[in-house]
PDB file of N, CA and C in Angstrom:
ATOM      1  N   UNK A   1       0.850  -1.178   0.000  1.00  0.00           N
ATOM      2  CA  UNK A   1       0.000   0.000   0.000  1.00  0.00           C
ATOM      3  C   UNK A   1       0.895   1.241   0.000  1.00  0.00           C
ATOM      4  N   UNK A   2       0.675   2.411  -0.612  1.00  0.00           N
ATOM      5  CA  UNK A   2       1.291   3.647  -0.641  1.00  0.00           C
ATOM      6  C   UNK A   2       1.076   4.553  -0.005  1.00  0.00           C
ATOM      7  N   UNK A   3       1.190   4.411   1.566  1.00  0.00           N
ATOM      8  CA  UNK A   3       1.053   5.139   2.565  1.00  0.00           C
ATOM      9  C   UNK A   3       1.270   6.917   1.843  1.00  0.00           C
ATOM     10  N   UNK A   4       2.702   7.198   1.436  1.00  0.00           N
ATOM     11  CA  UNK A   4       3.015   8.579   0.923  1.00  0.00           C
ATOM     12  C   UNK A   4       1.930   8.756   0.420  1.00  0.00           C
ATOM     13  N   UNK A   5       1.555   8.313  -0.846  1.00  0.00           N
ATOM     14  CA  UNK A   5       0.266   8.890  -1.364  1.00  0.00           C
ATOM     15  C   UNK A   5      -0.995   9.337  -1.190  1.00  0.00           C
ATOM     16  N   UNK A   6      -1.612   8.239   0.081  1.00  0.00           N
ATOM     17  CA  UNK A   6      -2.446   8.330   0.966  1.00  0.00           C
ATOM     18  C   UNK A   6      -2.558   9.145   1.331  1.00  0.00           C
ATOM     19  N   UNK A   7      -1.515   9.444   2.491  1.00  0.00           N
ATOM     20  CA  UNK A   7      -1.582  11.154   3.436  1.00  0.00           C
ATOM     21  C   UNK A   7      -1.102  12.443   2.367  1.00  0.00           C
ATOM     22  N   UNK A   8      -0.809  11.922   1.457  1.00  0.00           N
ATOM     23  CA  UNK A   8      -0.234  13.328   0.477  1.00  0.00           C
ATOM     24  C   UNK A   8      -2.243  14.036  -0.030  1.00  0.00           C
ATOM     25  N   UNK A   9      -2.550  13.063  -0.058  1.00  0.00           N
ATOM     26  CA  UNK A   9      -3.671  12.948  -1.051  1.00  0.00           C
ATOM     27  C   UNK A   9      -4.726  13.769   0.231  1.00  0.00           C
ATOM     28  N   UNK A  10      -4.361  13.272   1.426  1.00  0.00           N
ATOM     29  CA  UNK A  10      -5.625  13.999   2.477  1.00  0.00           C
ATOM     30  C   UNK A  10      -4.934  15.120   2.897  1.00  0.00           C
ATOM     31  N   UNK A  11      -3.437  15.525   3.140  1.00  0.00           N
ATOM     32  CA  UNK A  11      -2.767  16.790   3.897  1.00  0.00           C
ATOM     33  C   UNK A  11      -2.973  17.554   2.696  1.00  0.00           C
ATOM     34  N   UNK A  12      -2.967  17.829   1.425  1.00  0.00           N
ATOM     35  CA  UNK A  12      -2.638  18.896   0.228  1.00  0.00           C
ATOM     36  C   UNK A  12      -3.734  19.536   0.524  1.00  0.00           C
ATOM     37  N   UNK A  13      -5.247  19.046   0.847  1.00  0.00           N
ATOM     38  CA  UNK A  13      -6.117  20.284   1.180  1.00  0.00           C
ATOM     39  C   UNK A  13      -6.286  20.581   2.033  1.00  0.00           C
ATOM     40  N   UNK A  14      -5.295  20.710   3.113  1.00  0.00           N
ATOM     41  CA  UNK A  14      -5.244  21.088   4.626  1.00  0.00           C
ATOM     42  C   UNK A  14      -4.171  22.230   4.597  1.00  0.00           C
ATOM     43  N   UNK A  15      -3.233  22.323   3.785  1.00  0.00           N
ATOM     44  CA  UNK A  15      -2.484  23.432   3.159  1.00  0.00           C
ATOM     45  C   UNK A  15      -2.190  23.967   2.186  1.00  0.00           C
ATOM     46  N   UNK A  16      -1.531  25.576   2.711  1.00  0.00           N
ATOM     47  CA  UNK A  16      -1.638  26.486   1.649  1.00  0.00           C
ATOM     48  C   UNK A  16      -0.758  26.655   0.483  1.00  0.00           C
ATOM     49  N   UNK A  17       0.347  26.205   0.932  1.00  0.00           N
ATOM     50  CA  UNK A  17       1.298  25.806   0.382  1.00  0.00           C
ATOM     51  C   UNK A  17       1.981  24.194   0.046  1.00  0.00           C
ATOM     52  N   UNK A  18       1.135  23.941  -1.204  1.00  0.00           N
ATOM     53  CA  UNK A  18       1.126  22.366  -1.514  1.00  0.00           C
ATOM     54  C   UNK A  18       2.469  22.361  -1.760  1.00  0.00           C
ATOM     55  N   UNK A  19       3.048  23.138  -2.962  1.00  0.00           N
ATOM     56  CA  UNK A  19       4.863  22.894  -3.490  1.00  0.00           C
ATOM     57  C   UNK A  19       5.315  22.986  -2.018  1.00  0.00           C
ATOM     58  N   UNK A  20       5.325  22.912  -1.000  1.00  0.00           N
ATOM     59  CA  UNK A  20       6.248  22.861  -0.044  1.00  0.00           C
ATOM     60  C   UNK A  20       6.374  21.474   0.669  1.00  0.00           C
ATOM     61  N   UNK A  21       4.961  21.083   0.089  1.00  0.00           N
ATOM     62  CA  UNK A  21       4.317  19.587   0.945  1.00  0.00           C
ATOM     63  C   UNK A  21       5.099  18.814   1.000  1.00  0.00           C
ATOM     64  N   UNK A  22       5.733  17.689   1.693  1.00  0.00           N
ATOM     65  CA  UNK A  22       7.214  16.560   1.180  1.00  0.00           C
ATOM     66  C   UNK A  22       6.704  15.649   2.230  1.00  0.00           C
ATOM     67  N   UNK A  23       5.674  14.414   1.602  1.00  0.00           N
ATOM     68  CA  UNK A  23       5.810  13.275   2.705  1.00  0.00           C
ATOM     69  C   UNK A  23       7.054  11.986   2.082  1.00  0.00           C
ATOM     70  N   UNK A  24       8.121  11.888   2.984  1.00  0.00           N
ATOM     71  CA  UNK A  24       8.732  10.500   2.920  1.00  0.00           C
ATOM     72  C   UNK A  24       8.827   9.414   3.767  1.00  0.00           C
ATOM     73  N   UNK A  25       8.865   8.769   3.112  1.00  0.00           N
ATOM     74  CA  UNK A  25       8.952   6.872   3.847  1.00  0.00           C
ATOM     75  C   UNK A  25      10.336   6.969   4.121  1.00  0.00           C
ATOM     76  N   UNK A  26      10.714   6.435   5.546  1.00  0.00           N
ATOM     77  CA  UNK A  26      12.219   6.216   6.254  1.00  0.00           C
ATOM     78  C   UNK A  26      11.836   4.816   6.399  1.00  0.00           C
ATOM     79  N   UNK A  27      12.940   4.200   6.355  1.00  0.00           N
ATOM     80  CA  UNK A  27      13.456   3.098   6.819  1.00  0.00           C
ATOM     81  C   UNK A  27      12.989   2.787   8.433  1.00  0.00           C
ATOM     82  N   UNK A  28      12.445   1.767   9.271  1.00  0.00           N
ATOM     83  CA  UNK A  28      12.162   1.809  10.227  1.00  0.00           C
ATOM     84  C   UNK A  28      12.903   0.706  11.256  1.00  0.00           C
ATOM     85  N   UNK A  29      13.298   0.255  12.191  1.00  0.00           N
ATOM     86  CA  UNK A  29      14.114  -0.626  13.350  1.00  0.00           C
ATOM     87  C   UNK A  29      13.186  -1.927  13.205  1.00  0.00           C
ATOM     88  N   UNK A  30      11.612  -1.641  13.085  1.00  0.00           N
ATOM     89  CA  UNK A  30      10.365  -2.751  13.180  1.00  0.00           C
ATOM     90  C   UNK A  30      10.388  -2.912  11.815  1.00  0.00           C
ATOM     91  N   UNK A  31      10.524  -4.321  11.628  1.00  0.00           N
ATOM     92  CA  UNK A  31       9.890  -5.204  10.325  1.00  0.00           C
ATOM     93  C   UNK A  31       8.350  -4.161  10.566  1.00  0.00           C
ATOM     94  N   UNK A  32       7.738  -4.442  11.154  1.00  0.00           N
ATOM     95  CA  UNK A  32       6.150  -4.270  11.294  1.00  0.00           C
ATOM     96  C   UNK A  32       5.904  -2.603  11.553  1.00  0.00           C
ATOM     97  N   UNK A  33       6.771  -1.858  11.220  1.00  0.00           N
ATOM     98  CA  UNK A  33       6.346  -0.297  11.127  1.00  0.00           C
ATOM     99  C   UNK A  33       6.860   0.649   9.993  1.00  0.00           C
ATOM    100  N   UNK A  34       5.906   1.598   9.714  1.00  0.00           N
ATOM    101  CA  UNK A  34       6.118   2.166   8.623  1.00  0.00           C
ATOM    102  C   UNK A  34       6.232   4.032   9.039  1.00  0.00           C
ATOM    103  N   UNK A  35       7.107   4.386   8.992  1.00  0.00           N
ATOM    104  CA  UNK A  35       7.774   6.093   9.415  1.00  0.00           C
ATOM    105  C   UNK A  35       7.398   6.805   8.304  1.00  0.00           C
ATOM    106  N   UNK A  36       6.693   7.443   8.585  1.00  0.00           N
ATOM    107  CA  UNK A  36       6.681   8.979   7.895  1.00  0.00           C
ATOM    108  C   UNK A  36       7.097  10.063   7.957  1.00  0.00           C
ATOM    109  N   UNK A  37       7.471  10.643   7.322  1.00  0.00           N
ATOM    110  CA  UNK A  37       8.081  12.148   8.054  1.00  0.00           C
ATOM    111  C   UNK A  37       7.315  13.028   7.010  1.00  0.00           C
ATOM    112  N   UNK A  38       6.495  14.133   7.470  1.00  0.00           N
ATOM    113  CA  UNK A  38       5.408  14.798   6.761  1.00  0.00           C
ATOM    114  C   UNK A  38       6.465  16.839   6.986  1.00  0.00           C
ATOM    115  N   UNK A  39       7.046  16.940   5.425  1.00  0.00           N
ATOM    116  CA  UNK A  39       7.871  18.046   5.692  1.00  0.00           C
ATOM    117  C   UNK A  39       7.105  19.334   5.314  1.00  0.00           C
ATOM    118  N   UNK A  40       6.932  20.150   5.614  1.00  0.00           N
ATOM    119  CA  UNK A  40       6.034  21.446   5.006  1.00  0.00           C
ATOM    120  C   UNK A  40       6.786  22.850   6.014  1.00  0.00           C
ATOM    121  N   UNK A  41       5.891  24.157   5.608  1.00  0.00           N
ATOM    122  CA  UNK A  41       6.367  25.430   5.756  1.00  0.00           C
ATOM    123  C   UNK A  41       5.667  25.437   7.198  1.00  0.00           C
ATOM    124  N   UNK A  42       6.679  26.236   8.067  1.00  0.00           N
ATOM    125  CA  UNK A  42       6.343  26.619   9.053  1.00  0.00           C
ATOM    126  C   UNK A  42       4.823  26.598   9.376  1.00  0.00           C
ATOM    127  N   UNK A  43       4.025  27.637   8.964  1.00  0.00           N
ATOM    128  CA  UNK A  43       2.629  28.061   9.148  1.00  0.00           C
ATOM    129  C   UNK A  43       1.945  26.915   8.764  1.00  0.00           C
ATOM    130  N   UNK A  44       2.501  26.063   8.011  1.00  0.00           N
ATOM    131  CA  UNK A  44       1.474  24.689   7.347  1.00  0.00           C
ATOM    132  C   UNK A  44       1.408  23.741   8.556  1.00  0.00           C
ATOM    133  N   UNK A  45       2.799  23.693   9.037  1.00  0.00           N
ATOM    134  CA  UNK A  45       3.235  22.668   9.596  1.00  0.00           C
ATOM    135  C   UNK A  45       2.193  22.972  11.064  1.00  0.00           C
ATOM    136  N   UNK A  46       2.316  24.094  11.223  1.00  0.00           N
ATOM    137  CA  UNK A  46       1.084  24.265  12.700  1.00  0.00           C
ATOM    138  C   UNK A  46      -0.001  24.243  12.316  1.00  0.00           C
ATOM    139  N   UNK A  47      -0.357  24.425  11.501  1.00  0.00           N
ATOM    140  CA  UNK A  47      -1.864  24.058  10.915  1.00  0.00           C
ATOM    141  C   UNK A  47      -2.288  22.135  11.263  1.00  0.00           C
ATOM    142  N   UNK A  48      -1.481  21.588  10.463  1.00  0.00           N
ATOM    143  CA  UNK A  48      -1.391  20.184  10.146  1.00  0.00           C
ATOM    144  C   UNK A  48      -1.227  19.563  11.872  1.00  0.00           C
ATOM    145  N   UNK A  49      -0.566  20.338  12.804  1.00  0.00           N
ATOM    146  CA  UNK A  49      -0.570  19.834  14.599  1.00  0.00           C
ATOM    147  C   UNK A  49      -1.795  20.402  14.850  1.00  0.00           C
ATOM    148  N   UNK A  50      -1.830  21.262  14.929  1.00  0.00           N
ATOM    149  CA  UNK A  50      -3.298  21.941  15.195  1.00  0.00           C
ATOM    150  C   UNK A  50      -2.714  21.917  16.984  1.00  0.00           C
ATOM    151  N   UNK A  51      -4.133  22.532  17.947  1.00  0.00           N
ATOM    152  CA  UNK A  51      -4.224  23.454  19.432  1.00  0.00           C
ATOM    153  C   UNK A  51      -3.704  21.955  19.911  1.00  0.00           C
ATOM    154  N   UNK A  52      -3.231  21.285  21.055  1.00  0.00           N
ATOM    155  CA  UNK A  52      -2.302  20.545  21.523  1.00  0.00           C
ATOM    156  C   UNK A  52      -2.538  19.579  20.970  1.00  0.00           C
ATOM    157  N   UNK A  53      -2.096  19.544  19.266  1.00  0.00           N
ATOM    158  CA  UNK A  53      -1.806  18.376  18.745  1.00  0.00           C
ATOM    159  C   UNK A  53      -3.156  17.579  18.198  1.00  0.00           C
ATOM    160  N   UNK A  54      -4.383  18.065  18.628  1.00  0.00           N
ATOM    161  CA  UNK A  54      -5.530  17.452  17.920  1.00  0.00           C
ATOM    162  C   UNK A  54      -5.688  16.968  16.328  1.00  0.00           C
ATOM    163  N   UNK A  55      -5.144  17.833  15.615  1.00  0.00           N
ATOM    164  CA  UNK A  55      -5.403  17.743  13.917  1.00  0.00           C
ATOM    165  C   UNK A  55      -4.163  17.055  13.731  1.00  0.00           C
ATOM    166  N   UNK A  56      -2.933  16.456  14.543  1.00  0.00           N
ATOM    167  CA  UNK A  56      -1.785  15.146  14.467  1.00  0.00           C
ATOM    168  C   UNK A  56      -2.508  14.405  15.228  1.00  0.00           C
ATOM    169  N   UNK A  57      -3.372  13.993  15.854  1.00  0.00           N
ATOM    170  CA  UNK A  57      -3.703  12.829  16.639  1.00  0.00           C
ATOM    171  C   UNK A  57      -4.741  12.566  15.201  1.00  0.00           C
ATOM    172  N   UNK A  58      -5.741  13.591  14.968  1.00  0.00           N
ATOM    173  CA  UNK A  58      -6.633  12.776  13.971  1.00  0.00           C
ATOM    174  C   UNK A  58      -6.164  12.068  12.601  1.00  0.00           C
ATOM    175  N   UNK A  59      -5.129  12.564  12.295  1.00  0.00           N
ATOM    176  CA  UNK A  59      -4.597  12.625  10.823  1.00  0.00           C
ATOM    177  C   UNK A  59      -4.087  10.881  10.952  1.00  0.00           C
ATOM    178  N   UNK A  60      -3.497  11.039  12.636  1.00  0.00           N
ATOM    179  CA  UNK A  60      -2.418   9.630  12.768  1.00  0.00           C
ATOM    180  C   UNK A  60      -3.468   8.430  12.543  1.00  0.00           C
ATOM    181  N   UNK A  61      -4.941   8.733  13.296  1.00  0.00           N
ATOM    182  CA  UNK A  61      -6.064   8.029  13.560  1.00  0.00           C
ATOM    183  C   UNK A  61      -6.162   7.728  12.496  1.00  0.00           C
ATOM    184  N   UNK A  62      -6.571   8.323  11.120  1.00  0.00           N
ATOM    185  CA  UNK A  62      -7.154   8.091   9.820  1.00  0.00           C
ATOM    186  C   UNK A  62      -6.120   6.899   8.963  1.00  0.00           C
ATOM    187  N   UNK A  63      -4.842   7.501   9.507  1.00  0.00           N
ATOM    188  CA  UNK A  63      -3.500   6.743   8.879  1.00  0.00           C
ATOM    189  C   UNK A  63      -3.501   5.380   9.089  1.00  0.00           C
ATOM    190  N   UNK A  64      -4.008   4.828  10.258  1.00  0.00           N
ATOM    191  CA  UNK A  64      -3.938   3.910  10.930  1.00  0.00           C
ATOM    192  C   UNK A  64      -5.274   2.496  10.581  1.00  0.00           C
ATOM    193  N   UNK A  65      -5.865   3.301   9.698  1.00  0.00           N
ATOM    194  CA  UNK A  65      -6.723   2.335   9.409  1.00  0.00           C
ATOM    195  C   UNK A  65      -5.862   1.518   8.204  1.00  0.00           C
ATOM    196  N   UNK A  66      -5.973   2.565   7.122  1.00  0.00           N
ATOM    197  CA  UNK A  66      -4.800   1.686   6.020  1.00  0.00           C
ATOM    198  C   UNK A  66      -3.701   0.553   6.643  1.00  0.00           C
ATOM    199  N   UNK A  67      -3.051   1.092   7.208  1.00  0.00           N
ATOM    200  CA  UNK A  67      -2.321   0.693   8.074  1.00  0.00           C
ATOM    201  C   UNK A  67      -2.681  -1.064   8.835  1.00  0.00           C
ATOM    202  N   UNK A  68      -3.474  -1.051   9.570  1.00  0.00           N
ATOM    203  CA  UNK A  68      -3.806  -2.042  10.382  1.00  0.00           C
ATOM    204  C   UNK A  68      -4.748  -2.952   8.893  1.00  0.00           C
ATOM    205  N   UNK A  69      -5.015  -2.931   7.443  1.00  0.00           N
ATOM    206  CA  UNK A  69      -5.219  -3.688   6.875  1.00  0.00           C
ATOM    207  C   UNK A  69      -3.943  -4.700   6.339  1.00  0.00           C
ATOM    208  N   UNK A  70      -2.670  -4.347   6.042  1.00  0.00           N
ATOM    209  CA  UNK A  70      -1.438  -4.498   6.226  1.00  0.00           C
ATOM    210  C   UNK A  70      -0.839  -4.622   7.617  1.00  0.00           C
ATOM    211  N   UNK A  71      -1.417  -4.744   8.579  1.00  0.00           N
ATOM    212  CA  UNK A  71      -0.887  -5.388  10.156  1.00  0.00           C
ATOM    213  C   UNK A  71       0.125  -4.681  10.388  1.00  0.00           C
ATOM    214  N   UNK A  72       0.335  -3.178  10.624  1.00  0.00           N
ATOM    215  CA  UNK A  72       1.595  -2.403  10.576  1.00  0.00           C
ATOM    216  C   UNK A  72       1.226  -1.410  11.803  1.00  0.00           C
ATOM    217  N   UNK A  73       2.720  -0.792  11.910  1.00  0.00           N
ATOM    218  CA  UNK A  73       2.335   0.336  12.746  1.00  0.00           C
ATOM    219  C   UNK A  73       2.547   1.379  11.849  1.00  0.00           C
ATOM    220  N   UNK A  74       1.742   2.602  12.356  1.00  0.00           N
ATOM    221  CA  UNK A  74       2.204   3.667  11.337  1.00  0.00           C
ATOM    222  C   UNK A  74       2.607   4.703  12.521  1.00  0.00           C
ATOM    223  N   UNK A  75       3.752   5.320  12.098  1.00  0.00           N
ATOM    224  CA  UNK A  75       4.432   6.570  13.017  1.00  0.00           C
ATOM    225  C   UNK A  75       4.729   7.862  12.028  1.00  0.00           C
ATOM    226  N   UNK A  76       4.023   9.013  12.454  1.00  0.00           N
ATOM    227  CA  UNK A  76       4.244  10.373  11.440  1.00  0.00           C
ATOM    228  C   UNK A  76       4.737  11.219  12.112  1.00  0.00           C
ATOM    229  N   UNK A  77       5.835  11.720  11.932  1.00  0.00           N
ATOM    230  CA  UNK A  77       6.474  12.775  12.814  1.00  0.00           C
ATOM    231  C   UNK A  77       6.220  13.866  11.185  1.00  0.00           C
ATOM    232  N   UNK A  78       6.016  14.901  12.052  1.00  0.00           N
ATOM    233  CA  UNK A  78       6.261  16.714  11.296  1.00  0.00           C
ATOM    234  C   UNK A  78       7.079  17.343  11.553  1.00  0.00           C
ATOM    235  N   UNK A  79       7.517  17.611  10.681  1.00  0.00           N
ATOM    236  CA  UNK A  79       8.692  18.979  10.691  1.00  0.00           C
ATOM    237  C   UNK A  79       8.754  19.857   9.973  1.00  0.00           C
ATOM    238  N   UNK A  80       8.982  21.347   9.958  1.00  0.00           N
ATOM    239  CA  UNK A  80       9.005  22.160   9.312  1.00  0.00           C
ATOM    240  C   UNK A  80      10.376  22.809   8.998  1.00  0.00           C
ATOM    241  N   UNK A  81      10.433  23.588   7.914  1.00  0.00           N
ATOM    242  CA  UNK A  81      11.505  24.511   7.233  1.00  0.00           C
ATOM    243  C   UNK A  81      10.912  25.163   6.706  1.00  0.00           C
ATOM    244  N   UNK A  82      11.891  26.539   6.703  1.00  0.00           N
ATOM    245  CA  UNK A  82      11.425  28.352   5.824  1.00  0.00           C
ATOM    246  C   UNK A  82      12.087  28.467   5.106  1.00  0.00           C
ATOM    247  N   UNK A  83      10.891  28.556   3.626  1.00  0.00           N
ATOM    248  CA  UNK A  83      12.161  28.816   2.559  1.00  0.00           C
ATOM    249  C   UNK A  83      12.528  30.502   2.514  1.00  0.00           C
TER     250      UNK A  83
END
């Protein structure tokens, strides 16, 4: 399954700045987990956490269904950079 695509496909209308959008797949320690790292612009990137983290808890929630059809864990860390 193409996790990147997945969350690329639900975060692009959650921000304003799509050319900044960068989800990649890392390598993970667990056979059974799959890392994301979801890269975007400052202001996106707090958008996408949202007030203590609510709009990253839901996003992880949604992720996790794909996910658990493939018996996996899914882990999304965010980070931001200013161009």
């Amino acid at each position: 399954m193409d996790y990147v695509q997945i969350l690329k496909d639900m975060l692009s209308s959650l921000v304003e700045d799509k050319a900044s959008l960068k989800i990649v797949q890392r390598p993970s320690l667990e056979e059974d987990e799959v890392l994301l790292y979801v890269y975007a612009a400052k202001e996106d990137i707090s958008r996408l956490i949202g007030k203590k983290g609510n709009m990253a808890s839901a996003i992880r929630q949604i992720m996790s269904v794909p996910s658990r059809l493939d018996n996996k864990k899914i882990s999304i860390k965010f980070e931001s950079y200013d161009e």
